[in-house]
N, C-alpha and C. Protein backbone atom coordinates (compact mmCIF):
# COMPACT_ATOMS: atom_id res chain seq x y z
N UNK A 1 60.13 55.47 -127.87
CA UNK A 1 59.65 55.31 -126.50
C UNK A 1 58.24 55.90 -126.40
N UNK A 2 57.15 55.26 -126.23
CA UNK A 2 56.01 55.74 -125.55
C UNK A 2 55.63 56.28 -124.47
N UNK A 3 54.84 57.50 -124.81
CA UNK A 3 54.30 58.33 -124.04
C UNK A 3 53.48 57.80 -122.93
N UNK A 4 53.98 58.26 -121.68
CA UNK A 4 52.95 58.00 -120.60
C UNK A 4 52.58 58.82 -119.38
N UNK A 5 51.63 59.09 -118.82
CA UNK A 5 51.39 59.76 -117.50
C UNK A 5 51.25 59.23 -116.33
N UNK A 6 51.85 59.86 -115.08
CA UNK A 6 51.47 58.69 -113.78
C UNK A 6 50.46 59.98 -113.01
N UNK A 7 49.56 59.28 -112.67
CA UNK A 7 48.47 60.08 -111.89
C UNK A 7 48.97 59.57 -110.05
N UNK A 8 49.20 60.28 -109.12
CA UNK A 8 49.17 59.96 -107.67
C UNK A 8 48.29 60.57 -106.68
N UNK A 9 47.54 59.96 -106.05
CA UNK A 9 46.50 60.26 -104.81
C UNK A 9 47.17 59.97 -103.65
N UNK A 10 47.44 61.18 -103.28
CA UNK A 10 48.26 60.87 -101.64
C UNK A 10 47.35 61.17 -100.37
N UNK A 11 47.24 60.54 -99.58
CA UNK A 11 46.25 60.72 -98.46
C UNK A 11 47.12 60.69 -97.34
N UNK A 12 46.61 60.63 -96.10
CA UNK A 12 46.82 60.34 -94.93
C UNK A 12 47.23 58.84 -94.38
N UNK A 13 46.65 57.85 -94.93
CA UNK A 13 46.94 56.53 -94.96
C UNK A 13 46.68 55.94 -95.74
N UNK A 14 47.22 56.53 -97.33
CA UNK A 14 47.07 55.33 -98.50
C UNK A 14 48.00 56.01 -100.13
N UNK A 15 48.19 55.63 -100.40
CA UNK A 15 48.67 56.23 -102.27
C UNK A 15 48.39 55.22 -102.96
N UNK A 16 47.34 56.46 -103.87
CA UNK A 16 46.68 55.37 -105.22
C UNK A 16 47.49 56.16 -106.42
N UNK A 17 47.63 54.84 -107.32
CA UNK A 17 48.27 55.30 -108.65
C UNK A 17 47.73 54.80 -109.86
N UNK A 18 48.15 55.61 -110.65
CA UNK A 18 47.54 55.17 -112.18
C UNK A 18 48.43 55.47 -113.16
N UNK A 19 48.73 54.79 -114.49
CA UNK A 19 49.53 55.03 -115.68
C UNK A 19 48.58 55.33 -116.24
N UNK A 20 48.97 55.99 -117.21
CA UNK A 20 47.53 55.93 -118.80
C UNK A 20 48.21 56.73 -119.57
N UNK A 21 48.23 56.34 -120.88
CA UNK A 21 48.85 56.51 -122.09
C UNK A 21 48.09 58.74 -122.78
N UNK A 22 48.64 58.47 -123.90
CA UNK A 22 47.87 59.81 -124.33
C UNK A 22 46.65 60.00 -124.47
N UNK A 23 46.16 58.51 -124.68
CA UNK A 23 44.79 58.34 -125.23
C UNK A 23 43.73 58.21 -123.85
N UNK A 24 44.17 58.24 -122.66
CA UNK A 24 43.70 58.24 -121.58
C UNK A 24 43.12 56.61 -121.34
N UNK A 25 44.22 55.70 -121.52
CA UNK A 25 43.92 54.68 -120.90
C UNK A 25 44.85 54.51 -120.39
N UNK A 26 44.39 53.36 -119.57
CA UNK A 26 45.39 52.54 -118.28
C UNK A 26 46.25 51.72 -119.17
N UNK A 27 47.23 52.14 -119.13
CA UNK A 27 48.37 50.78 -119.89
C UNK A 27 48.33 49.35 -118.63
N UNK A 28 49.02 49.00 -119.83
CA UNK A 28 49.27 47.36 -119.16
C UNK A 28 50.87 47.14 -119.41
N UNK A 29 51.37 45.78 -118.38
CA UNK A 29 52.75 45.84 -118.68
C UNK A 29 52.47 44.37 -118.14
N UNK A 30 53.23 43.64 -118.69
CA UNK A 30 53.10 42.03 -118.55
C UNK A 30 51.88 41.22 -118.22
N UNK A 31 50.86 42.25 -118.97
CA UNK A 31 49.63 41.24 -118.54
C UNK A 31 48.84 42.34 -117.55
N UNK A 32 49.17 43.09 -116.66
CA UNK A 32 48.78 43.93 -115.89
C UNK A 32 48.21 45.44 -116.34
N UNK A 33 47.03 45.66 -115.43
CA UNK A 33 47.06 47.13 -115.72
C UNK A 33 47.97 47.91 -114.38
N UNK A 34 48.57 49.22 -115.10
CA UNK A 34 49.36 49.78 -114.21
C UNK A 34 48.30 50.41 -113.32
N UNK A 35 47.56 50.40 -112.50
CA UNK A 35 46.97 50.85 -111.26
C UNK A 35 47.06 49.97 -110.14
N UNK A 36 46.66 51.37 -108.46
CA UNK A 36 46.57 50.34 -107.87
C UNK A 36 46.56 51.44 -106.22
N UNK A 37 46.70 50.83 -105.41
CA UNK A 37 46.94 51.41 -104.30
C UNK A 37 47.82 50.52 -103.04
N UNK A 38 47.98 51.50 -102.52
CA UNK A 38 48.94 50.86 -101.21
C UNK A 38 48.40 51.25 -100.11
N UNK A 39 47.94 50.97 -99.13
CA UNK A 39 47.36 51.33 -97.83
C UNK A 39 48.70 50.88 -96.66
N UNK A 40 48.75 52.04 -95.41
CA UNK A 40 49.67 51.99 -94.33
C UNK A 40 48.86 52.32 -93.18
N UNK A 41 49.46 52.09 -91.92
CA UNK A 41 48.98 52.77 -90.68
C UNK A 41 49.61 54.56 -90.97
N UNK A 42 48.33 55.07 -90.50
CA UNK A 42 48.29 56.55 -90.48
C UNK A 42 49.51 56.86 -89.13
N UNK A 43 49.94 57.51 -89.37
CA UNK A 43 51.06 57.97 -89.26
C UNK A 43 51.03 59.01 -87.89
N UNK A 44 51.70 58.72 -87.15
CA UNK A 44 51.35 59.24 -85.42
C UNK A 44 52.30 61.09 -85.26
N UNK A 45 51.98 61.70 -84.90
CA UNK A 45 52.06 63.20 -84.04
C UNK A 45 52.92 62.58 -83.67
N UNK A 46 54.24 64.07 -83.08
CA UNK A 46 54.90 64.00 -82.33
C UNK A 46 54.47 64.36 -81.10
N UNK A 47 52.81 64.68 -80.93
CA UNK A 47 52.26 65.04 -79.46
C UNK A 47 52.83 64.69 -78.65
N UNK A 48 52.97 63.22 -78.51
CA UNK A 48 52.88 62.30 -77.15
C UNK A 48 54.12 62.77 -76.87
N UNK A 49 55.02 62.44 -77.82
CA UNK A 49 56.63 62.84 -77.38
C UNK A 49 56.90 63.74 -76.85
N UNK A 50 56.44 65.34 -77.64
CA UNK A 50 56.41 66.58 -76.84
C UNK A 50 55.87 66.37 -75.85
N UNK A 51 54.48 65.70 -75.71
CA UNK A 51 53.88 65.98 -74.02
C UNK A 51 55.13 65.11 -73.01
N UNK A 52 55.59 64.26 -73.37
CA UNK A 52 56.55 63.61 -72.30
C UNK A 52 57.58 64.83 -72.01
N UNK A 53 58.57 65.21 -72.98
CA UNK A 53 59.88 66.40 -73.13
C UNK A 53 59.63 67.36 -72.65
N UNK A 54 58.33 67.94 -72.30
CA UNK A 54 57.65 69.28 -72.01
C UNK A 54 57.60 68.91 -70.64
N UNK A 55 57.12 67.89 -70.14
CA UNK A 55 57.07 67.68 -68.82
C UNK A 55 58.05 67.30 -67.74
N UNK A 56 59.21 66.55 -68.75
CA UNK A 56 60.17 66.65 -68.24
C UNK A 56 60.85 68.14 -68.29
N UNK A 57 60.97 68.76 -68.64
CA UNK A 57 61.48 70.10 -68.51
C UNK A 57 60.80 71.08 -67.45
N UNK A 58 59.71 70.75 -67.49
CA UNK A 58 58.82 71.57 -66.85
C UNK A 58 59.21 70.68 -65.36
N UNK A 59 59.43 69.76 -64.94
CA UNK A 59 59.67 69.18 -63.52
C UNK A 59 60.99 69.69 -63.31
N UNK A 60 62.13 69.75 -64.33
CA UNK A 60 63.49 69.78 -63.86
C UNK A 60 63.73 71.41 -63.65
N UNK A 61 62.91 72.01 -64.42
CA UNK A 61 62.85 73.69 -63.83
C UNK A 61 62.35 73.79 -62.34
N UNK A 62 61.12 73.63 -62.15
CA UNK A 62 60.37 73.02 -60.68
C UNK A 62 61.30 73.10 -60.11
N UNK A 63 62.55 72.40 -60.24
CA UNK A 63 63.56 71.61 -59.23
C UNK A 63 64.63 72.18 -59.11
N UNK A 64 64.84 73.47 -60.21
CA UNK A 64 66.14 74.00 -60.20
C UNK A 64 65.31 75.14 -59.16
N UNK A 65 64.28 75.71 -59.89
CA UNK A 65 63.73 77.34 -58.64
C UNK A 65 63.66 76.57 -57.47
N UNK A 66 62.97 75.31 -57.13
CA UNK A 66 63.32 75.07 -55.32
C UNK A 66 64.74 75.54 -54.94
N UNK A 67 65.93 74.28 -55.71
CA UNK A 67 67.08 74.68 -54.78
C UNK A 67 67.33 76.11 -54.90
N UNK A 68 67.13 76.63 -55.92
CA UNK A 68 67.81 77.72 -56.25
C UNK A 68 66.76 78.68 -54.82
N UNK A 69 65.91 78.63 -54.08
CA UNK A 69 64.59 79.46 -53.70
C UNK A 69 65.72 79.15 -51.92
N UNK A 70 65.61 77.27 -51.91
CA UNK A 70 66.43 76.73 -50.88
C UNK A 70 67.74 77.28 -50.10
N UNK A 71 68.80 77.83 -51.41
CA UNK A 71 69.87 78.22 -51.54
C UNK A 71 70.09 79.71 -51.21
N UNK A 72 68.83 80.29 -51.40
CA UNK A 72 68.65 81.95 -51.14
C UNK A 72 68.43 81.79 -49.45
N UNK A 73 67.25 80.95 -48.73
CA UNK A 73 66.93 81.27 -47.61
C UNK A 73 67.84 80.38 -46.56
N UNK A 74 68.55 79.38 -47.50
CA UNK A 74 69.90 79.17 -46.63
C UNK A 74 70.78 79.16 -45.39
N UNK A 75 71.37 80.42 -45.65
CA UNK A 75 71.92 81.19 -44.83
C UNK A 75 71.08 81.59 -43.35
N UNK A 76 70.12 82.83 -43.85
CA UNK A 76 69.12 83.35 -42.75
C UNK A 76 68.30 81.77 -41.63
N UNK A 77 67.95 81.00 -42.61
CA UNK A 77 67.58 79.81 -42.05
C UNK A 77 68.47 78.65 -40.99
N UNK A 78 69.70 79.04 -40.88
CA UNK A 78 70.37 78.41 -40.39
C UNK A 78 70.46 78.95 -38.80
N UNK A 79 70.09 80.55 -38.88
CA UNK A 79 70.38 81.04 -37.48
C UNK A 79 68.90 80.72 -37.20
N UNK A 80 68.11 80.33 -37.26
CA UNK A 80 66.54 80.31 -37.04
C UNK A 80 66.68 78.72 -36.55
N UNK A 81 66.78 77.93 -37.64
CA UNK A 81 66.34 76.44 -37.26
C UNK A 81 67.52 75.22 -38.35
N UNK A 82 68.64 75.20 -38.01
CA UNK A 82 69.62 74.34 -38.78
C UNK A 82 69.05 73.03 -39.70
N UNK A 83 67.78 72.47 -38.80
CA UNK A 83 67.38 71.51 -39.50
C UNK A 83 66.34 71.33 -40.44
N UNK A 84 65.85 72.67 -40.58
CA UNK A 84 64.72 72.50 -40.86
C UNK A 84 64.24 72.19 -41.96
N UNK A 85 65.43 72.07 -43.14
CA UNK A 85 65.51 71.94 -44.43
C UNK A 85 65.46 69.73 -44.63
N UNK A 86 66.41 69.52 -43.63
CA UNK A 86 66.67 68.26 -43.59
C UNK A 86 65.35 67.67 -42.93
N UNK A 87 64.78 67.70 -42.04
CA UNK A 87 62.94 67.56 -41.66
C UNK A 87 62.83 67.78 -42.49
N UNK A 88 62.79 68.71 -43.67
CA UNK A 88 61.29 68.94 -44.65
C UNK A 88 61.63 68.20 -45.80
N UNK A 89 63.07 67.55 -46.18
CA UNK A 89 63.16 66.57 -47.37
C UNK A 89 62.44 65.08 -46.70
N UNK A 90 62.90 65.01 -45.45
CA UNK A 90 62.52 63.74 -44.85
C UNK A 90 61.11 63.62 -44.43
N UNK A 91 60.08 64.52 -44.71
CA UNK A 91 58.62 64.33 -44.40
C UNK A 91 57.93 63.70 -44.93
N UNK A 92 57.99 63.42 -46.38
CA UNK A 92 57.49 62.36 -46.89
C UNK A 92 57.71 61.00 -46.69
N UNK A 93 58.64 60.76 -45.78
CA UNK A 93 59.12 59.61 -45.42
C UNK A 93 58.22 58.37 -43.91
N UNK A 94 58.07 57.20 -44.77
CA UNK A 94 57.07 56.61 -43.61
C UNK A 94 57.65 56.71 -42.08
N UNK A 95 57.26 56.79 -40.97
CA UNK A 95 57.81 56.62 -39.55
C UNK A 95 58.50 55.23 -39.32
N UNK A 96 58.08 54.18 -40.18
CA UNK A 96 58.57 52.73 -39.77
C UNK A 96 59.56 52.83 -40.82
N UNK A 97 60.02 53.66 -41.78
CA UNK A 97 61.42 53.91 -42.61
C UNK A 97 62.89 53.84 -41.77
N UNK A 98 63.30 53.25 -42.10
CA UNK A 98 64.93 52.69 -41.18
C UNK A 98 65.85 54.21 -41.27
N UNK A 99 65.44 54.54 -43.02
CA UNK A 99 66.14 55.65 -42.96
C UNK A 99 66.10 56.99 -42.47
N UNK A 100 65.32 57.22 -41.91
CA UNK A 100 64.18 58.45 -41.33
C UNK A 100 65.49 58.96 -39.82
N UNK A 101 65.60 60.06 -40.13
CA UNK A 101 66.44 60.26 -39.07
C UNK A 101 65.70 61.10 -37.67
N UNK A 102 64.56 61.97 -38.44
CA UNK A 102 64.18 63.18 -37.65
C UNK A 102 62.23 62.12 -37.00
N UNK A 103 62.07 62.61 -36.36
CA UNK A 103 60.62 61.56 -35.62
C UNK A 103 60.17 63.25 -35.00
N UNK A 104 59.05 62.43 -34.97
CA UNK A 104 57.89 63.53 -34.77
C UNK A 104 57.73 64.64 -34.95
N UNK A 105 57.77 65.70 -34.48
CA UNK A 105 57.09 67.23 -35.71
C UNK A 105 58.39 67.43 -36.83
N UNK A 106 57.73 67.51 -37.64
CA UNK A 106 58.60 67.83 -38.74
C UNK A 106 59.07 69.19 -39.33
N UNK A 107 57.77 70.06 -39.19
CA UNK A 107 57.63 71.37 -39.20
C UNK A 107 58.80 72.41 -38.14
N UNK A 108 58.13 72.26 -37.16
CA UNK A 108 58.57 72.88 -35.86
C UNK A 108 59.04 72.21 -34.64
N UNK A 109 60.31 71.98 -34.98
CA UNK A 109 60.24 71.11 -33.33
C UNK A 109 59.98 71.75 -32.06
N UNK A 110 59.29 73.02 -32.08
CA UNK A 110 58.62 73.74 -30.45
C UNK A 110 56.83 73.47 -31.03
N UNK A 111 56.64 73.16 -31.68
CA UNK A 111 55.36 73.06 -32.12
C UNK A 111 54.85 71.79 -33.21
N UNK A 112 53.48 71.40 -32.60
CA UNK A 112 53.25 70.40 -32.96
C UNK A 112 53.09 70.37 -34.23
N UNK A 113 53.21 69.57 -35.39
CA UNK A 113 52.58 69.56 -36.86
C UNK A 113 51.09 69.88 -36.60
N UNK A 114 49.68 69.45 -35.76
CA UNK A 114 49.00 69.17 -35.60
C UNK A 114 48.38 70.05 -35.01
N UNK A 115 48.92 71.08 -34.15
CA UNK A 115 48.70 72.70 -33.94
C UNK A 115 49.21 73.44 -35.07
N UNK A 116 49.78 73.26 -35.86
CA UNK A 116 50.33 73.86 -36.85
C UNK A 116 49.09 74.30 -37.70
N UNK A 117 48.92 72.70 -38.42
CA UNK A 117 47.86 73.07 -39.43
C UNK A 117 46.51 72.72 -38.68
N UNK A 118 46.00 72.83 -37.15
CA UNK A 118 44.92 73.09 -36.85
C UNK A 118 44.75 74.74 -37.32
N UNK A 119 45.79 75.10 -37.15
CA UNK A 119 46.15 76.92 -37.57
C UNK A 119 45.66 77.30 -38.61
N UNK A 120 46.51 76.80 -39.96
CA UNK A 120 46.45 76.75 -40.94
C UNK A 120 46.00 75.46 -41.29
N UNK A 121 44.76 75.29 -42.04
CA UNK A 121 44.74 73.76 -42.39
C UNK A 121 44.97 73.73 -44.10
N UNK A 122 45.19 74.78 -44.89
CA UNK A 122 45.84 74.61 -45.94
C UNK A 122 46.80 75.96 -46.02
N UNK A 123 47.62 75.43 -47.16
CA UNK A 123 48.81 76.62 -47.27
C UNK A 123 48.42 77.96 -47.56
N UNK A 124 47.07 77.72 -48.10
CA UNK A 124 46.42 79.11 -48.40
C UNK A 124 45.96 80.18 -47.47
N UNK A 125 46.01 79.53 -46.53
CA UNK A 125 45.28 80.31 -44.91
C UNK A 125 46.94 80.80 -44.88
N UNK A 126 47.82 79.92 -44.76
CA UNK A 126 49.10 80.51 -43.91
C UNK A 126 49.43 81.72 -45.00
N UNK A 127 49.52 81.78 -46.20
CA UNK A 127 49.53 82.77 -47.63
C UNK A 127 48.64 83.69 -47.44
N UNK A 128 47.48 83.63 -46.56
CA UNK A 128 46.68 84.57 -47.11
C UNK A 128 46.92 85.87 -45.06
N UNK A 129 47.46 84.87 -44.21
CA UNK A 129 47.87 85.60 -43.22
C UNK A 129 49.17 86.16 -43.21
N UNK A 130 49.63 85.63 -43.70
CA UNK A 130 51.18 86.43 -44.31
C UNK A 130 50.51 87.85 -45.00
N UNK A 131 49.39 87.88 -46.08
CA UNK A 131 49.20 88.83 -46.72
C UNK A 131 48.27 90.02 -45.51
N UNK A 132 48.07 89.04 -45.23
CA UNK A 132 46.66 90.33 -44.18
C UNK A 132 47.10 90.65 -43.08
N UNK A 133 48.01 89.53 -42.37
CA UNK A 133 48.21 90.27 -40.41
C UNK A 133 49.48 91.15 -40.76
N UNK A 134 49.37 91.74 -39.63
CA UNK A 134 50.41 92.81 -39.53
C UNK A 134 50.98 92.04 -38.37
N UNK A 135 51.90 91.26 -38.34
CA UNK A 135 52.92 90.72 -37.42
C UNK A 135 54.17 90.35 -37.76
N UNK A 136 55.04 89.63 -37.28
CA UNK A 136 55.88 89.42 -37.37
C UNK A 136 56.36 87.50 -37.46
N UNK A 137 56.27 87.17 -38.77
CA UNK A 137 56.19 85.49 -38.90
C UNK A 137 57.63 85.18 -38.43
N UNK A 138 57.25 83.90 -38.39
CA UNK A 138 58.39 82.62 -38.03
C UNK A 138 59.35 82.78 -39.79
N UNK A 139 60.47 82.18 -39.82
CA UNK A 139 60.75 82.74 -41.46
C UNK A 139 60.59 81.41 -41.85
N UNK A 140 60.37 80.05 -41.12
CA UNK A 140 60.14 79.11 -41.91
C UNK A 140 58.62 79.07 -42.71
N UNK A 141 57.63 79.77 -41.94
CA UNK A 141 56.21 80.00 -42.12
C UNK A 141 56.63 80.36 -43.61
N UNK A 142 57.05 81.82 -43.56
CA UNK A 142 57.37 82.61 -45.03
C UNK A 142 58.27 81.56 -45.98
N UNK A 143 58.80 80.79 -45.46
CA UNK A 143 59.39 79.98 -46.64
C UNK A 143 58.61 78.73 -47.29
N UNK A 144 57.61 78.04 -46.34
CA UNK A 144 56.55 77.69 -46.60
C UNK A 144 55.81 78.30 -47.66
N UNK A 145 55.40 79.52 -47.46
CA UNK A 145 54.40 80.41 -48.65
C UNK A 145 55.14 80.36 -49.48
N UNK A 146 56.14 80.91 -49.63
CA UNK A 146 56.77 81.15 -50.83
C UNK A 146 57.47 79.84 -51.86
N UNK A 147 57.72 78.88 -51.01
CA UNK A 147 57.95 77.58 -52.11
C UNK A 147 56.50 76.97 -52.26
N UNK A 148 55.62 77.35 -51.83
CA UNK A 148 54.23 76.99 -52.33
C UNK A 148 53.98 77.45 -53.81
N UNK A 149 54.18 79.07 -53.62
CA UNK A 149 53.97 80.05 -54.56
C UNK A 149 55.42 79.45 -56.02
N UNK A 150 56.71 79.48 -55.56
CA UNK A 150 57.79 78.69 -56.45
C UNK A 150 57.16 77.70 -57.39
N UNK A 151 56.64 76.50 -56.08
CA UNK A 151 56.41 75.39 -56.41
C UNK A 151 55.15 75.30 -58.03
N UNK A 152 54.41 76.05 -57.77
CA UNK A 152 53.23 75.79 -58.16
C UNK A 152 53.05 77.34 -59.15
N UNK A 153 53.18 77.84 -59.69
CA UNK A 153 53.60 79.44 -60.15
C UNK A 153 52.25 79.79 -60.83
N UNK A 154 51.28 78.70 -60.56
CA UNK A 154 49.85 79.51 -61.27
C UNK A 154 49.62 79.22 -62.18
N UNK A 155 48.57 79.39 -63.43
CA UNK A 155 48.57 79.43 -64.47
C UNK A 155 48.62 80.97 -65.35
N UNK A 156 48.51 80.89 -66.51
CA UNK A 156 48.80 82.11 -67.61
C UNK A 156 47.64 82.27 -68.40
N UNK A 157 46.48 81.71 -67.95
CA UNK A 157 45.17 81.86 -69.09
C UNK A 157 44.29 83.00 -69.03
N UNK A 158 44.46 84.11 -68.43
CA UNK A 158 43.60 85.08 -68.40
C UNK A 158 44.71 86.32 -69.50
N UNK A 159 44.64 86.47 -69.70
CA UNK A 159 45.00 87.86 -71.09
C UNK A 159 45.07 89.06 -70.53
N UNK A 160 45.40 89.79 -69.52
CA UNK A 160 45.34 90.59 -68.42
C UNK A 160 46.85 91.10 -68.89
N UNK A 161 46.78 92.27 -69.58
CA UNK A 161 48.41 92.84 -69.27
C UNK A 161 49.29 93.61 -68.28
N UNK A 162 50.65 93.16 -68.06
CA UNK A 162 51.05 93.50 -67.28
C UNK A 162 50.81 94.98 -66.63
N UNK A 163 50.88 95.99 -67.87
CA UNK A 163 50.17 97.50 -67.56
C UNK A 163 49.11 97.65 -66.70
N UNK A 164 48.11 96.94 -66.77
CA UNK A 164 47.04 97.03 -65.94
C UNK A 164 46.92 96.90 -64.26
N UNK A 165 48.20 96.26 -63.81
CA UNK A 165 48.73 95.79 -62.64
C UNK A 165 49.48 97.30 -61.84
N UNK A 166 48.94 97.57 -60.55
CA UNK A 166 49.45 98.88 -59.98
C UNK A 166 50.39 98.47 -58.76
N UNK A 167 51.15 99.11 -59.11
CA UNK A 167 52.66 98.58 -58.19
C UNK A 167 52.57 99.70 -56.63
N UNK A 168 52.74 98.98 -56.12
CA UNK A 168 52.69 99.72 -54.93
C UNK A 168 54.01 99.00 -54.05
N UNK A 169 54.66 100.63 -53.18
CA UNK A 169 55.85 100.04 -52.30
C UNK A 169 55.70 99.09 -50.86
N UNK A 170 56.47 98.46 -50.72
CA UNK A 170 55.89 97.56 -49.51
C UNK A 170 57.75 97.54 -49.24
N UNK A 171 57.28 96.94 -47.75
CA UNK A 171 58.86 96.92 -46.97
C UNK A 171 58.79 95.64 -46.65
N UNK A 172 59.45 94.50 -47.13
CA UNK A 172 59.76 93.13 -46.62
C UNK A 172 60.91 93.54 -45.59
N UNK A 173 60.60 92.88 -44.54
CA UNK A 173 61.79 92.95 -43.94
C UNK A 173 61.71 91.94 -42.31
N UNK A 174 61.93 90.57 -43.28
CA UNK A 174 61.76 89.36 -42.39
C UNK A 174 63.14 88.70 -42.31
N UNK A 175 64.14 89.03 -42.88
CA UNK A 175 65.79 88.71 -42.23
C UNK A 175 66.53 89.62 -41.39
């Protein structure tokens, strides 16, 4: 049996090959020399996939801290305003919707949507008066801020350790 070597070049989208004997040539086999290459489509990341799986996870968490956020203020919310949960799933909903049960303010039914956020015209004003007045809020207001804050939890790109953060006592006491 004769001696032979196979040489392989593996790339990203191709494998080249070669035979060659001791003497460092290319053999032949029916007429042929044994070389050659094969070219393919380069070969795809599982990026895309992860970016889809990641996002789905990342929405269905979203969705568990609402109810789970929903399920906490519940209770207290029921002696305040019974509906106010059922208005606020149904707000996205057009006015000419058949299914739409609740019509006009959605927010507050003693107060207009439209005095509301003349008030506040983003969630950040109502977040940032929660943080600064010294009064006494509505608890749907505070549930507002806080599924804002749930909803949306910030990002993580600054490198800031937790140590550096000074804890100070505060008294919630809005139930």
């Amino acid at each position: 049996m004769e001696r032979y070597h196979i040489g392989l070049d593996i790339g990203t989208s191709s494998i080249g090959w070669a035979v060659i004997g001791d003497d460092f040539k290319i053999k032949r086999k029916k007429g042929k020399n044994l070389i050659g290459t094969r070219l393919f489509k380069e070969g795809n990341t599982a990026a895309e996939r992860r970016g889809f799986r990641t996002q789905r996870r990342r929405l269905n968490r979203r969705k568990w801290r609402l109810k789970l956020l929903e399920e906490i203020f519940d209770p207290y919310m029921a002696e305040v305003d019974e509906y106010f949960f059922a208005r606020l799933k149904e707000s996205n909903l057009s006015p000419k919707d058949s299914n739409k049960k609740y019509l006009g303010s959605l927010l507050f039914p003693d107060v207009s949507d439209s005095n509301f956020y003349d008030k506040y015209p983003t969630i950040y004003h109502l977040r940032r008066d929660l943080m600064e007045k010294d009064k006494k809020f509505d608890l749907r207001e505070i549930y507002l801020a806080i599924h804002h804050i749930v909803k949306y939890r910030g990002n993580f790109l600054e490198k800031v350790p937790a140590k550096n953060y000074k804890n100070m006592e505060h008294q919630l006491d809005f139930f």
